[in-house]
Protein backbone atom coordinates (compact mmCIF):
# COMPACT_ATOMS: atom_id res chain seq x y z
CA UNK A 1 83.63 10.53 59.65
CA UNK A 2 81.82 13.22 60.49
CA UNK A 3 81.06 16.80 58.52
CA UNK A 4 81.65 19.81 60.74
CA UNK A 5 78.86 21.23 59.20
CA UNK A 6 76.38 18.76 60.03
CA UNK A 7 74.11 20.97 62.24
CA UNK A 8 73.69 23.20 58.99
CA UNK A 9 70.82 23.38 56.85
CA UNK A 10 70.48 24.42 52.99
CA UNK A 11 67.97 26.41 52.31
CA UNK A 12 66.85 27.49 48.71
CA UNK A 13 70.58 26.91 47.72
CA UNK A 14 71.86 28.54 50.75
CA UNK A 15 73.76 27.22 54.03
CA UNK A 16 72.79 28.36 57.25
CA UNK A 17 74.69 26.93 60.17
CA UNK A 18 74.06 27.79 63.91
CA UNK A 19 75.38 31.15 64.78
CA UNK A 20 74.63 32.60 61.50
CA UNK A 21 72.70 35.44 63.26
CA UNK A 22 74.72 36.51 65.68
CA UNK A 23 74.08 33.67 68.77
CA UNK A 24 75.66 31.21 69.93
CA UNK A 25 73.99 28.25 71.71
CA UNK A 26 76.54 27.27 74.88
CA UNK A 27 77.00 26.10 77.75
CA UNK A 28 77.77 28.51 80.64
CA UNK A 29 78.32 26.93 84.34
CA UNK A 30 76.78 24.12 83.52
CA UNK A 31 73.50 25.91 82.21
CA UNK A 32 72.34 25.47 77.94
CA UNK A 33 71.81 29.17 76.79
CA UNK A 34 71.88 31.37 73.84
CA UNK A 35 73.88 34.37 74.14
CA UNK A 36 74.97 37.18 71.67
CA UNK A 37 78.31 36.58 70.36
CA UNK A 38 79.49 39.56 71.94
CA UNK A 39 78.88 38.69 75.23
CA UNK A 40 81.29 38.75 77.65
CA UNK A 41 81.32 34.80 78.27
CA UNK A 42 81.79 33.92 74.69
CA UNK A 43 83.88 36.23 74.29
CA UNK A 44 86.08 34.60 77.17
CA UNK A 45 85.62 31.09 75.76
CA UNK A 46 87.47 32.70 72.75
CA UNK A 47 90.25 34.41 74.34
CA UNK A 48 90.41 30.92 76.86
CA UNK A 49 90.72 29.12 72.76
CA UNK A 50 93.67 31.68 71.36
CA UNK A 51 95.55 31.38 74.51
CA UNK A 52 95.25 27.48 73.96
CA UNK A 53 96.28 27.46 70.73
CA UNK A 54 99.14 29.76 70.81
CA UNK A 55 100.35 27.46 73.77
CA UNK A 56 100.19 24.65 71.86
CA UNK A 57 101.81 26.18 68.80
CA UNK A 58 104.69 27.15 71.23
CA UNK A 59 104.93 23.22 72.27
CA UNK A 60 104.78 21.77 68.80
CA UNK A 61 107.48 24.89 67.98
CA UNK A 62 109.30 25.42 70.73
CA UNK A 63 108.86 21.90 72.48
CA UNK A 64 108.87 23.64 76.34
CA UNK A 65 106.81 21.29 78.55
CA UNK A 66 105.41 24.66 80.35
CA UNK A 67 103.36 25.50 77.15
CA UNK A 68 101.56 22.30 77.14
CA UNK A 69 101.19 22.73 81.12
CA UNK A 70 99.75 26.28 80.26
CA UNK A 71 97.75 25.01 77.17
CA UNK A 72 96.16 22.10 79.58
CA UNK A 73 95.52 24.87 82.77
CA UNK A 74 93.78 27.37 79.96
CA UNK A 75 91.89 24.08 78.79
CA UNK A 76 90.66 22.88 82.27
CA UNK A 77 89.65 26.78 82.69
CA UNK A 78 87.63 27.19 79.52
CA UNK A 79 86.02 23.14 80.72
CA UNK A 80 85.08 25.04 84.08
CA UNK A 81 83.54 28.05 82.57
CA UNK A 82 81.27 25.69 80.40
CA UNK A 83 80.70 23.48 83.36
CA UNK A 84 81.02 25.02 86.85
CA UNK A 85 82.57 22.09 88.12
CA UNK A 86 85.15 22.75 90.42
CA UNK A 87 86.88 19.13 89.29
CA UNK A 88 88.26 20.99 86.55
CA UNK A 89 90.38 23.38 88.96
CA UNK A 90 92.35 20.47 90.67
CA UNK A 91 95.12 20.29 88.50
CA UNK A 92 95.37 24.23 87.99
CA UNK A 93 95.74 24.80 91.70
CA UNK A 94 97.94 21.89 91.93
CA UNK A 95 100.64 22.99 89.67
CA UNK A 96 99.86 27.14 91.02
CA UNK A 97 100.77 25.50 94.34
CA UNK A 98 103.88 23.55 93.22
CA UNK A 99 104.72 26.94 91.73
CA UNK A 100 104.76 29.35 94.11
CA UNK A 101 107.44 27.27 96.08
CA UNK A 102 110.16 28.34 93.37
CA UNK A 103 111.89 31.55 93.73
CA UNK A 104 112.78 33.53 90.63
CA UNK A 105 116.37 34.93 90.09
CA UNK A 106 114.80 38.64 90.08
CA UNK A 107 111.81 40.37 89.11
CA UNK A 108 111.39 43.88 87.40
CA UNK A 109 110.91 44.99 83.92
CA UNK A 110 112.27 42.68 81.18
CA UNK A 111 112.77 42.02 77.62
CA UNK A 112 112.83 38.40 76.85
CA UNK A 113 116.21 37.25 75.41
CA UNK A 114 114.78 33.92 73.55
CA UNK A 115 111.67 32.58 71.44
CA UNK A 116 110.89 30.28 74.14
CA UNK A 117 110.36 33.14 76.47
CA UNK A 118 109.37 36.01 74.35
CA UNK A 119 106.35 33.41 73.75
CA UNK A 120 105.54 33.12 77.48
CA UNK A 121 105.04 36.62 77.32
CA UNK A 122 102.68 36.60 74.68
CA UNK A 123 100.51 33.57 76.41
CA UNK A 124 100.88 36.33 79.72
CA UNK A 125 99.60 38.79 78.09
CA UNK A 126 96.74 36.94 76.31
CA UNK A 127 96.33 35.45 80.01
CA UNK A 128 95.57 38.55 81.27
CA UNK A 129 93.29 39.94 78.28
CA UNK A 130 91.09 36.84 79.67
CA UNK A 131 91.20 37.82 83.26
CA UNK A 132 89.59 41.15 81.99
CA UNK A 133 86.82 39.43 80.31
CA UNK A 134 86.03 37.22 83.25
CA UNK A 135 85.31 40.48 85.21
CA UNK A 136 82.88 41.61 82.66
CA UNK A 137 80.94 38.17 83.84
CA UNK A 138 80.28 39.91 87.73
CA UNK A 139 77.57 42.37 85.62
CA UNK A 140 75.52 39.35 84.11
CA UNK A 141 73.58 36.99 86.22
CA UNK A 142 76.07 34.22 86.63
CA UNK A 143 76.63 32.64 89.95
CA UNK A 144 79.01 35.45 91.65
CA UNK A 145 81.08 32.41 93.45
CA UNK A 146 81.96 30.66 90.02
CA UNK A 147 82.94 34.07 88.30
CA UNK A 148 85.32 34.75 91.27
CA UNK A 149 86.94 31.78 91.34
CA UNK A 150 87.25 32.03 87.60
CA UNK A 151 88.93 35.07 88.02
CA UNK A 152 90.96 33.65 91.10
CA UNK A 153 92.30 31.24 88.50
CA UNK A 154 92.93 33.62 85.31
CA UNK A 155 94.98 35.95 87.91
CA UNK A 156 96.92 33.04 89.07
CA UNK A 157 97.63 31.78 85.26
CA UNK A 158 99.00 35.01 84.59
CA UNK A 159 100.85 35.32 88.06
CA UNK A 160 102.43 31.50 86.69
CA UNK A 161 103.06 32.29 83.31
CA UNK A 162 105.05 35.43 84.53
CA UNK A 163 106.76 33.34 87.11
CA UNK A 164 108.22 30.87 84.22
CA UNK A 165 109.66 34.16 82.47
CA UNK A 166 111.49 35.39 85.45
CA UNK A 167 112.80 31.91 85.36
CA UNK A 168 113.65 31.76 81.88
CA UNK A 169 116.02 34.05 79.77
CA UNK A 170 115.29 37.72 80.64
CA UNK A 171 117.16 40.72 80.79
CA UNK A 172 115.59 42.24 83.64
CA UNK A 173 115.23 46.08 84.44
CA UNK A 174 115.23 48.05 87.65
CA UNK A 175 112.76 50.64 86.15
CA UNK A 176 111.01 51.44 82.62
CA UNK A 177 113.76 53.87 81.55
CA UNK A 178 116.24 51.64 81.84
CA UNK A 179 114.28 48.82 80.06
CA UNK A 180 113.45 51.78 77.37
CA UNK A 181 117.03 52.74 76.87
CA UNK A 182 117.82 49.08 76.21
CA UNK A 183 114.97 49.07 73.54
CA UNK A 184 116.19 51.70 71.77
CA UNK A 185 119.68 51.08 71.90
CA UNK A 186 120.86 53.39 74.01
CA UNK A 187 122.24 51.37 77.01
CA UNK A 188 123.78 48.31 77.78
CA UNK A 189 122.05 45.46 76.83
């Protein structure tokens, strides 16, 4: 078995581990470098890693096939980020495609009327907290065709992961008031 901590050191009765000062040593598009932990790419692997794990939380909880589709998309994402290789994008497109042949029953504002679904929302939301990273990439010097179609793919994981609400139990909304009003009681529900 091996120690998670094996690439540490001790040091005068002191651990130091990789990453200890602030850098991270990754892989970016297929490229070794060392980047601040703040930067926008590890940053993106991060949000790529929550949106994972809270899809796989809602699989082992929920049991929903679409969250361990959306875990394995967000998966194959974060692999192409650290890669570049467009391999990884296959099955992403594949199921996008599959997707966008299913019509939902309406669209609007909603409040989700389940777990299930009030989960989906949450992995849309963190879907599209990525998407906004992945544009911080275009002001780095990162292949512009790679960020793009990272981008492409983060819009259309959000785009899917709203789709399965719309197809799940929602009470869906004409307008914000109305939605509003239902939050607070006010209207019908």
């Amino acid at each position: 078995m091996t120690n998670v901590f094996v690439d540490c050191l001790r040091i005068d009765g002191s651990i130091r581990c990789p990453g200890d000062g602030g850098f991270s040593e990754v892989i970016v598009f297929g490229k070794h470098v060392r980047l601040r932990k703040d930067h926008p790419a590890i940053e993106l692997m991060g949000r790529l890693d929550e949106l994972e794990a809270l899809a796989e939380w809602g699989l082992r909880e929920i049991g929903n096939n679409e969250f361990g589709i959306i875990a394995a998309m967000t998966a194959a994402l974060n692999t192409y980020l650290a890669t570049g290789d467009n391999t990884w994008l296959k099955p992403v497109k594949e199921i996008i495609s599959k997707a966008c042949e299913l019509d939902s029953k309406e669209l609007g504002w909603f409040i989700p009327t389940d777990k299930a679904t009030a989960l989906l929302n949450l992995l849309r939301v963190k879907a599209r907290e990525a998407e906004r990273t992945a544009v911080k990439l275009l002001d780095y010097d990162l292949p512009i065709n790679k960020v793009n179609e990272l981008i492409g793919m983060l819009n259309q994981l959000n785009k899917y992961i709203a789709h399965l609400i719309f197809l799940s139990n929602v009470k869906v909304f004409r307008n914000v008031n109305d939605k509003i009003r239902a939050l607070l009681g006010e209207g019908s529900s």
